[in-house]
N, C-alpha and C. Protein backbone atom coordinates (compact mmCIF):
# COMPACT_ATOMS: atom_id res chain seq x y z
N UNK A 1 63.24 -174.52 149.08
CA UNK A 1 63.40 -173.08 148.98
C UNK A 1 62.10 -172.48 148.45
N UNK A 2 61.18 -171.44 149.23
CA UNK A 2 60.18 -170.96 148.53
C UNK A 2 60.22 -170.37 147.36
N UNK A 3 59.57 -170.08 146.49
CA UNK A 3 59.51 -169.30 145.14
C UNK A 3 59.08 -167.73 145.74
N UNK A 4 60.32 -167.17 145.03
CA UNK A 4 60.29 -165.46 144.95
C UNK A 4 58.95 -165.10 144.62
N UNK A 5 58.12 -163.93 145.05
CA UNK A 5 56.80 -163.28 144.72
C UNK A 5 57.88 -162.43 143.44
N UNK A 6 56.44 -162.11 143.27
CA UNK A 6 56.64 -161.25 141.44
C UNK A 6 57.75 -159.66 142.39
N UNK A 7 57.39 -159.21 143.55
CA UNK A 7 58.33 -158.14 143.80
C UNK A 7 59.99 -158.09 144.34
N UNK A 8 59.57 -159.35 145.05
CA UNK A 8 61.04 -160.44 145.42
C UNK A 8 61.95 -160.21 144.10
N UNK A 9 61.54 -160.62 142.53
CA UNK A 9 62.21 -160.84 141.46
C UNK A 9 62.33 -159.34 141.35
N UNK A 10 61.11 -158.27 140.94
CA UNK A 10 61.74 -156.85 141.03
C UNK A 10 62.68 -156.35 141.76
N UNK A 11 62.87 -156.29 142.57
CA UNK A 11 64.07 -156.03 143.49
C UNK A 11 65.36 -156.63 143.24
N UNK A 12 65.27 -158.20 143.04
CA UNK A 12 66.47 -158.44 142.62
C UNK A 12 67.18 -157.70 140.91
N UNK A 13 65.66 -158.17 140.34
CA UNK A 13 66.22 -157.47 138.83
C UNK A 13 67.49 -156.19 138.64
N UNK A 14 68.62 -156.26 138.62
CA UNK A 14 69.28 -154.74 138.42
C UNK A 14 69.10 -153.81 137.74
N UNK A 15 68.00 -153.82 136.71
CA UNK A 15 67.30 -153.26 135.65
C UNK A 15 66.29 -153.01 136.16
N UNK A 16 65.40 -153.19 137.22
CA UNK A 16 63.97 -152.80 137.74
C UNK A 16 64.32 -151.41 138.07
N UNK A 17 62.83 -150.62 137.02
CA UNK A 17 62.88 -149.59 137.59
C UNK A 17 62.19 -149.43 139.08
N UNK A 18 62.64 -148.60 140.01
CA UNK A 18 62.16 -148.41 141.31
C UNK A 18 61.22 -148.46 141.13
N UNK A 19 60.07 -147.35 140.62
CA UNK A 19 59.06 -147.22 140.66
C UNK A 19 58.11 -148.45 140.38
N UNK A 20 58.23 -149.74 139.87
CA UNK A 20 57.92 -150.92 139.64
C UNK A 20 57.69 -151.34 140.86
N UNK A 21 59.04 -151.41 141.45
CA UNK A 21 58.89 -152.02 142.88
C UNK A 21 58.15 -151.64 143.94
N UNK A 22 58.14 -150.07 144.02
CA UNK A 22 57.17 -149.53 144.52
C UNK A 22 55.41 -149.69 144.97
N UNK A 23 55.61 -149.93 143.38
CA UNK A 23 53.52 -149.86 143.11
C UNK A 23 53.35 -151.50 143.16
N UNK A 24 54.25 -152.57 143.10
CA UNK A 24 54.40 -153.26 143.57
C UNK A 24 53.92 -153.82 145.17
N UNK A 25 55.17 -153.26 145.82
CA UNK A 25 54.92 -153.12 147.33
C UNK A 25 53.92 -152.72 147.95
N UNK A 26 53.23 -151.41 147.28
CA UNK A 26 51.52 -150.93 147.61
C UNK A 26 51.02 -151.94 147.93
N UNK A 27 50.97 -152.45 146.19
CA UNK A 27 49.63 -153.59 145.75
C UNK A 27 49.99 -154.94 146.88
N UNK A 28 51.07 -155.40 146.75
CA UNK A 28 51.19 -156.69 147.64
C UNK A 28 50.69 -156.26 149.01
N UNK A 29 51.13 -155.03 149.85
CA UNK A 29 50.72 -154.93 151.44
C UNK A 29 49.39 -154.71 151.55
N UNK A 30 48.44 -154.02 150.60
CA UNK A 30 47.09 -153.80 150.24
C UNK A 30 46.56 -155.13 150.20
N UNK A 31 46.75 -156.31 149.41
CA UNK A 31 46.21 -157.31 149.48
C UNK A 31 46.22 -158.07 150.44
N UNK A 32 47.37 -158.45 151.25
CA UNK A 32 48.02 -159.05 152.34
C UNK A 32 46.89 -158.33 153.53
N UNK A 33 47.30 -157.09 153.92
CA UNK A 33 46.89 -156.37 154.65
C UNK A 33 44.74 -157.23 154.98
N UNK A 34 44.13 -156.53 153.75
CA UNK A 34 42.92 -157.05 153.57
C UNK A 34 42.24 -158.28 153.45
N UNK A 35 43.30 -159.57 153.74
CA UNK A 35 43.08 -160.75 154.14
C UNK A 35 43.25 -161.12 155.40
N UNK A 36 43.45 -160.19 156.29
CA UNK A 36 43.44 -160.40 157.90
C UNK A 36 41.93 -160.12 158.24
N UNK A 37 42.17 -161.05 159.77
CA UNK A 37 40.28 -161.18 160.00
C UNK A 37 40.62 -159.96 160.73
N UNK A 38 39.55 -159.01 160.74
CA UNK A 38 38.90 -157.79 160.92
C UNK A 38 39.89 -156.71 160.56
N UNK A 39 40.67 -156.38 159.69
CA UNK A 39 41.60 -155.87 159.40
C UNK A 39 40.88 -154.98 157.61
N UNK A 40 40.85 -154.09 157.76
CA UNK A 40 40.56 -152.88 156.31
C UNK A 40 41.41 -152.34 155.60
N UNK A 41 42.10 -152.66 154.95
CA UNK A 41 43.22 -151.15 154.72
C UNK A 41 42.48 -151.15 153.31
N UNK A 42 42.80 -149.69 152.98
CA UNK A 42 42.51 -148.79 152.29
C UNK A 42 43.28 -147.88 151.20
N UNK A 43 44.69 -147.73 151.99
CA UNK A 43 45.49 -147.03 150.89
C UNK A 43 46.85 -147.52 152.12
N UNK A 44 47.29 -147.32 150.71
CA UNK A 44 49.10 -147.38 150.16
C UNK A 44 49.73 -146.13 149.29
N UNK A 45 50.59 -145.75 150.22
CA UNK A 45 51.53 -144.57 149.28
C UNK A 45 52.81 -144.53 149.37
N UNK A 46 53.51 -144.73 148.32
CA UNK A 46 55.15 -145.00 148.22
C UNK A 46 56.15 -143.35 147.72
N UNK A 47 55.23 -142.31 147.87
CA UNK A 47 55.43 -141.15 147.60
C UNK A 47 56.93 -140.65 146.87
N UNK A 48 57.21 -141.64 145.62
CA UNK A 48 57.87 -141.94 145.06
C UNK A 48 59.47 -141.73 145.55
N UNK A 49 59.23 -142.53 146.94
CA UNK A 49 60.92 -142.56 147.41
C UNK A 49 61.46 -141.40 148.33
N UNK A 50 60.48 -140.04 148.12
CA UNK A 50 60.86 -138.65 148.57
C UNK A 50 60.30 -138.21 150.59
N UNK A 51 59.25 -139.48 150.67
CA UNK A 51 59.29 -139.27 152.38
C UNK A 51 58.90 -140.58 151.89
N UNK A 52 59.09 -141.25 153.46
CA UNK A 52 58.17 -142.60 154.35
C UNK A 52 57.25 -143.31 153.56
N UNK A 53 57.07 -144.61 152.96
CA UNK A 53 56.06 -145.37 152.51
C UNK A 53 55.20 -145.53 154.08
N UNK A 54 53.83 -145.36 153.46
CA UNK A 54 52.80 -145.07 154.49
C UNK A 54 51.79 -146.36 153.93
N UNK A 55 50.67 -146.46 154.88
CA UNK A 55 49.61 -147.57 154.77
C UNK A 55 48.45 -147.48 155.36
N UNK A 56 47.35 -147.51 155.47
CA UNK A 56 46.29 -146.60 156.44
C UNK A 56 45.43 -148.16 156.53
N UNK A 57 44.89 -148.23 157.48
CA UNK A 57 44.30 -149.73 157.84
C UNK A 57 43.28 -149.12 159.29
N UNK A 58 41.55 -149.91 159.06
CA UNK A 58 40.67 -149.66 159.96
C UNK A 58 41.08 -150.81 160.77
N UNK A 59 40.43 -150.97 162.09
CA UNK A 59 40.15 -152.91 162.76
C UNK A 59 38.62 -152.18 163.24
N UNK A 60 38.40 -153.41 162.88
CA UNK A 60 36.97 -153.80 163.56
C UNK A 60 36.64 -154.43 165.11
N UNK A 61 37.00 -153.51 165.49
CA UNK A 61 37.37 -154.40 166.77
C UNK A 61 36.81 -155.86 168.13
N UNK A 62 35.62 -156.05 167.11
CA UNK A 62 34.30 -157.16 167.86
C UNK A 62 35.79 -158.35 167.03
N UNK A 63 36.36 -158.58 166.14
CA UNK A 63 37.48 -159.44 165.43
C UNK A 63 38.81 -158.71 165.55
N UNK A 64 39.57 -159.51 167.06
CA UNK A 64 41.33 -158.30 167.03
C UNK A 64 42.40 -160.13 166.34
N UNK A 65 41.74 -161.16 165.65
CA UNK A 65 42.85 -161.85 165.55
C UNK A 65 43.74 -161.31 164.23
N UNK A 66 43.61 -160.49 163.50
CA UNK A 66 44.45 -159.43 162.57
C UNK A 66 45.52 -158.79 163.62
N UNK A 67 44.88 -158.12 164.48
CA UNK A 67 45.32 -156.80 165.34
C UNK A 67 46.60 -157.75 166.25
N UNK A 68 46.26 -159.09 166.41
CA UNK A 68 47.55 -159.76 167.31
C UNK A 68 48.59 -160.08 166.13
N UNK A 69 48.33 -160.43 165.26
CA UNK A 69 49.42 -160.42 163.70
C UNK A 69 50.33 -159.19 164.06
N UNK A 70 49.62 -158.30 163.54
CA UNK A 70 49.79 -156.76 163.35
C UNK A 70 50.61 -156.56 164.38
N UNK A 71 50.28 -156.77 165.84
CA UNK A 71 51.05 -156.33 167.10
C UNK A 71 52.29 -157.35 167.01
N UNK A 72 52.95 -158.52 166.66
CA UNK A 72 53.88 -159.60 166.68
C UNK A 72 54.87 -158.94 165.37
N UNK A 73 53.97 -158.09 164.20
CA UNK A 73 54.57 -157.71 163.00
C UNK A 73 55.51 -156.50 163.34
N UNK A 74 54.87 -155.95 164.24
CA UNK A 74 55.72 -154.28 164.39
C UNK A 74 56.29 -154.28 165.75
N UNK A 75 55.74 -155.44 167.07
CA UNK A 75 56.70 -155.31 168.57
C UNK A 75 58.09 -155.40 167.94
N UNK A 76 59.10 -154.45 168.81
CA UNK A 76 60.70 -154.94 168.87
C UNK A 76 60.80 -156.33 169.61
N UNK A 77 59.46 -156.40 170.20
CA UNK A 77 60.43 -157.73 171.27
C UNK A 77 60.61 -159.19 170.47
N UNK A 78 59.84 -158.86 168.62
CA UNK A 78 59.95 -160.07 168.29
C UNK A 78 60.99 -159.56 167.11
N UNK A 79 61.83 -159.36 167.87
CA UNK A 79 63.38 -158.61 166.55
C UNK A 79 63.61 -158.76 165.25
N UNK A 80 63.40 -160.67 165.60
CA UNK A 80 64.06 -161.55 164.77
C UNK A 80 62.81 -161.29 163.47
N UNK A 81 61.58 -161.20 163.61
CA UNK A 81 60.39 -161.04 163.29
C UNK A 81 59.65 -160.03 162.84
N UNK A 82 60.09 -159.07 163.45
CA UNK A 82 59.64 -157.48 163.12
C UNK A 82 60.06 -156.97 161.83
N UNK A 83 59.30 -156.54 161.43
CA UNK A 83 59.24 -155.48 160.01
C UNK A 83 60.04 -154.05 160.41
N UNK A 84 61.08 -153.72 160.18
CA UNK A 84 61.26 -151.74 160.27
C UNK A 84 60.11 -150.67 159.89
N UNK A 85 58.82 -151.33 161.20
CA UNK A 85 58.07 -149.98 160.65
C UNK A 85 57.21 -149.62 161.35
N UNK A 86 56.53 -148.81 162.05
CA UNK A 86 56.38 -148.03 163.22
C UNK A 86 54.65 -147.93 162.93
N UNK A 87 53.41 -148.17 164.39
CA UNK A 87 52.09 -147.80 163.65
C UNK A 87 51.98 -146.95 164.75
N UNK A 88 51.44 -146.06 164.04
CA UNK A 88 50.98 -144.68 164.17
C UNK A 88 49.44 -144.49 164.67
N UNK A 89 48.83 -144.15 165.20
CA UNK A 89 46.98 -143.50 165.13
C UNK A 89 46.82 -142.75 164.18
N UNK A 90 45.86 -142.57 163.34
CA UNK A 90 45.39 -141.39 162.16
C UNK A 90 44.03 -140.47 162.81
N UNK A 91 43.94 -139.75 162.58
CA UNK A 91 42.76 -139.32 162.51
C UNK A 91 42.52 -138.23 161.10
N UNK A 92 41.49 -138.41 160.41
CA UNK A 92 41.09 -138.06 159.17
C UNK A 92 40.42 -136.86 159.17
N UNK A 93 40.58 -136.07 158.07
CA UNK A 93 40.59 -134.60 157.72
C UNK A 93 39.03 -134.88 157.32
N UNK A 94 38.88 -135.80 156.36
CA UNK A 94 37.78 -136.40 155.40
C UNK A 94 36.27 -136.50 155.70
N UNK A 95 36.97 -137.44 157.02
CA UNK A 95 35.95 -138.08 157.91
C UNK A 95 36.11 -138.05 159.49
N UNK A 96 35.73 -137.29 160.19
CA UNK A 96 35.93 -136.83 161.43
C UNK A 96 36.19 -137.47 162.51
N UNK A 97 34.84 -138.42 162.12
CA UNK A 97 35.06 -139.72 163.63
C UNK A 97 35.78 -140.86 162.98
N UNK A 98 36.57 -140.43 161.96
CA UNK A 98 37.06 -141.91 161.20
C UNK A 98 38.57 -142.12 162.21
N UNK A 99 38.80 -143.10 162.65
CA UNK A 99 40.32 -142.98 163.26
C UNK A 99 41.27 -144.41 162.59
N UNK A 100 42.27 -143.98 161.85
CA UNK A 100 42.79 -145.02 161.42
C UNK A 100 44.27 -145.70 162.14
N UNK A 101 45.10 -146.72 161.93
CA UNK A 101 45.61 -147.09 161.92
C UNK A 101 47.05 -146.83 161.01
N UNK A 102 47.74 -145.89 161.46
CA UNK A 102 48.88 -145.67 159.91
C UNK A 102 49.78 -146.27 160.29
N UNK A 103 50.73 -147.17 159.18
CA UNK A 103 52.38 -148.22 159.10
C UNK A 103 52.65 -146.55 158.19
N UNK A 104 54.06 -146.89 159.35
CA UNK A 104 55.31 -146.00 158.54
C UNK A 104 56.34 -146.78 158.56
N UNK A 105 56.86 -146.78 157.25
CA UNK A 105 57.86 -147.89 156.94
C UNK A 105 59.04 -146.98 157.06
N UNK A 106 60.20 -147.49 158.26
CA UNK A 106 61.35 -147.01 158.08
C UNK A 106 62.09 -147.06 156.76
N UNK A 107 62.83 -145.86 156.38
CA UNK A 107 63.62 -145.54 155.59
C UNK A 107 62.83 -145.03 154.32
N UNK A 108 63.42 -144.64 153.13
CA UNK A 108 63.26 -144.15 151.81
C UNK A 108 63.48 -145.04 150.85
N UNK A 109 62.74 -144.97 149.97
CA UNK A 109 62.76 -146.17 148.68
C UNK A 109 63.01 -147.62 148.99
N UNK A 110 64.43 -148.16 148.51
CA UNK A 110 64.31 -149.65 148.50
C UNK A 110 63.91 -149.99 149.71
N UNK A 111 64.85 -149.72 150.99
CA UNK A 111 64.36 -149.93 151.90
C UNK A 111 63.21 -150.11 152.57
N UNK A 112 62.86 -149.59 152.46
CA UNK A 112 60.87 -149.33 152.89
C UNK A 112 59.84 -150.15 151.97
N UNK A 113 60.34 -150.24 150.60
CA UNK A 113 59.84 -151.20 149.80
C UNK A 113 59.51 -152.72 150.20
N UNK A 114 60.89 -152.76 150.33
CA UNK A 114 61.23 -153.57 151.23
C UNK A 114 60.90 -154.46 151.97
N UNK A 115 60.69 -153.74 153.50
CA UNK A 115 59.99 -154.19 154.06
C UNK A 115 58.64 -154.19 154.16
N UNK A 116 57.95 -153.30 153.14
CA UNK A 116 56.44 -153.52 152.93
C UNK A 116 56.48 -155.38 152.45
N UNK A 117 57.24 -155.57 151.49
CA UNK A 117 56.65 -156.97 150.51
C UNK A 117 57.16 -157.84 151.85
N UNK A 118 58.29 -157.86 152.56
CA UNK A 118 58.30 -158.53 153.89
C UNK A 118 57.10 -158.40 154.82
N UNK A 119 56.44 -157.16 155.37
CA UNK A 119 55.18 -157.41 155.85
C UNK A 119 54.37 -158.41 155.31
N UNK A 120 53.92 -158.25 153.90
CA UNK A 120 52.91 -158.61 153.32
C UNK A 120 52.79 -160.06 153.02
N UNK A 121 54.16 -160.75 152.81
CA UNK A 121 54.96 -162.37 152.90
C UNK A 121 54.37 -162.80 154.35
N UNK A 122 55.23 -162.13 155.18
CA UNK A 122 54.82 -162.83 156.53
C UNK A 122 53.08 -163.09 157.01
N UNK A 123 52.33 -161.86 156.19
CA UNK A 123 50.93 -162.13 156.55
C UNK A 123 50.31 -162.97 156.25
N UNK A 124 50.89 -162.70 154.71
CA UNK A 124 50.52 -164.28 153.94
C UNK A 124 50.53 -165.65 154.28
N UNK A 125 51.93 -165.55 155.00
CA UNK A 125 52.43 -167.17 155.49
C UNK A 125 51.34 -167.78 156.87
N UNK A 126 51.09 -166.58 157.32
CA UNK A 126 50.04 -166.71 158.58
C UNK A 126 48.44 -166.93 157.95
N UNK A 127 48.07 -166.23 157.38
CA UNK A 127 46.79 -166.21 156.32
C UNK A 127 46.20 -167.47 155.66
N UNK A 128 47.97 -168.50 155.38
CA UNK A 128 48.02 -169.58 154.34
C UNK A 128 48.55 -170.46 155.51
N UNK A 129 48.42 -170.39 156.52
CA UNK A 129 49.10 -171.39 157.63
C UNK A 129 50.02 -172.34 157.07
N UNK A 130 51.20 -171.42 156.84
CA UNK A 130 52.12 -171.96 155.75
C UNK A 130 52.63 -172.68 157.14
N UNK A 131 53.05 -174.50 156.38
CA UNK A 131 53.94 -175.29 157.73
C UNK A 131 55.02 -174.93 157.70
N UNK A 132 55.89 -173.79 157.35
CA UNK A 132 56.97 -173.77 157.61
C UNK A 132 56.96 -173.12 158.96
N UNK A 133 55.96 -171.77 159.60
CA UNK A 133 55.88 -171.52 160.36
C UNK A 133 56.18 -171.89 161.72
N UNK A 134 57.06 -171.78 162.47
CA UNK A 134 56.84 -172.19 164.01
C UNK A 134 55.91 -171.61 164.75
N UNK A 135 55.67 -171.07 164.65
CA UNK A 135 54.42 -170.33 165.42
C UNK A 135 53.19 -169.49 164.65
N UNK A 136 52.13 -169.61 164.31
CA UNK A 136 51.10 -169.17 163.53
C UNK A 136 50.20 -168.38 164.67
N UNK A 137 50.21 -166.99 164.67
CA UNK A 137 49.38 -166.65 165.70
C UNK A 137 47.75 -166.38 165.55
N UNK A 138 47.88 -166.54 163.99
CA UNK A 138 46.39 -166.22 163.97
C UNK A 138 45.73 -168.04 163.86
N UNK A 139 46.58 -168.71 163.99
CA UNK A 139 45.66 -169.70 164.16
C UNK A 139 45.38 -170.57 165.68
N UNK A 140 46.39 -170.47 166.36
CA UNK A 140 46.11 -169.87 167.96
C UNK A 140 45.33 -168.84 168.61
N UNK A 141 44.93 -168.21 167.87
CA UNK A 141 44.03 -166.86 168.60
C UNK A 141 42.82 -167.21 169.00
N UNK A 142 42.35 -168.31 169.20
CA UNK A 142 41.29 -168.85 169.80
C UNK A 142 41.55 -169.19 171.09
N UNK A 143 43.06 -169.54 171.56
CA UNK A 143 43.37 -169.55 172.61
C UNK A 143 43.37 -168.44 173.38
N UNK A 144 43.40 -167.30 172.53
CA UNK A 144 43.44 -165.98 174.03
C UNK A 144 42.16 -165.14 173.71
N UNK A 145 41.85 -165.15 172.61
CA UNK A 145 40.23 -164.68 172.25
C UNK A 145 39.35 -164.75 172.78
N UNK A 146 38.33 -163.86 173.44
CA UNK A 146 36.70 -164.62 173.08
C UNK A 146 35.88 -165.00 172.64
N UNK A 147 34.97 -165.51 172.47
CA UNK A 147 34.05 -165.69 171.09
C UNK A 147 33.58 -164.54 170.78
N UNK A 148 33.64 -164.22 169.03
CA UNK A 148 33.24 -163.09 168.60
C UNK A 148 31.59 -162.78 168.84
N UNK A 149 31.42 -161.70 169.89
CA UNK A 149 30.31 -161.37 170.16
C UNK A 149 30.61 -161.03 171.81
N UNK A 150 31.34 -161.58 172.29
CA UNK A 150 31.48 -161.55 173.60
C UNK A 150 32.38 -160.05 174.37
């Protein structure tokens, strides 16, 4: 049986305050997120439960073996597999030609919490070519890739 992450135990706790779990969930999909090859994210906002936990992420696109994660993380066709959460295009107020990548996590509070620390697990397990995996796509991605440069 794997060992619960530190937000796994928040959530279960019946005494966790939400907001724990929350800044939690940020921090874990922020880290997760930024260990994919060519993959940036930048911000996390859990807008304390009152709309959509959001996530903003660049790709670099000369490196898409992140971007095939990412696409297996959010397709319906992998049901069993999929996260409840929808990516969006950004384009920035800030920075003009900046175009990002936004996760909107279905639902409000726990829910969405939720499935952020589930995103961020599964990236991990791919990241850490955990053997429990049946299928690791980022370590196959040499099979449908080109060489970076090409």
């Amino acid at each position: 049986m794997p060992i619960p992450t530190r937000a796994e135990l928040l959530i279960r706790a019946s005494n966790a305050p939400e907001q724990d779990v929350a800044v939690q969930a940020c921090a874990d999909l922020l880290v997760a997120l930024n260990r994919l090859p060519g993959i940036t994210a930048n911000e996390a906002s859990h807008y304390h439960g009152r709309q959509p936990m959001l996530a903003w992420y660049q790709v670099d696109h000369s490196n898409l073996r992140g971007q095939l994660l990412m696409a297996r993380l959010t397709c319906n066709r992998y049901w069993s597999y999929a996260v409840p959460v929808r990516v969006e295009l950004y384009h920035s107020d800030v920075i003009p030609t900046m175009i990002s990548y936004m996760l909107v996590f279905e639902g409000l509070g726990m829910p969405a919490y939720h499935a952020a620390i589930q995103m961020a697990e599964r990236i991990m397990q791919h990241v850490n070519d955990d053997p429990s995996l049946a299928y690791n796509i980022l370590a196959r991605a040499d099979d449908w890739l080109p060489p970076e440069g090409e």
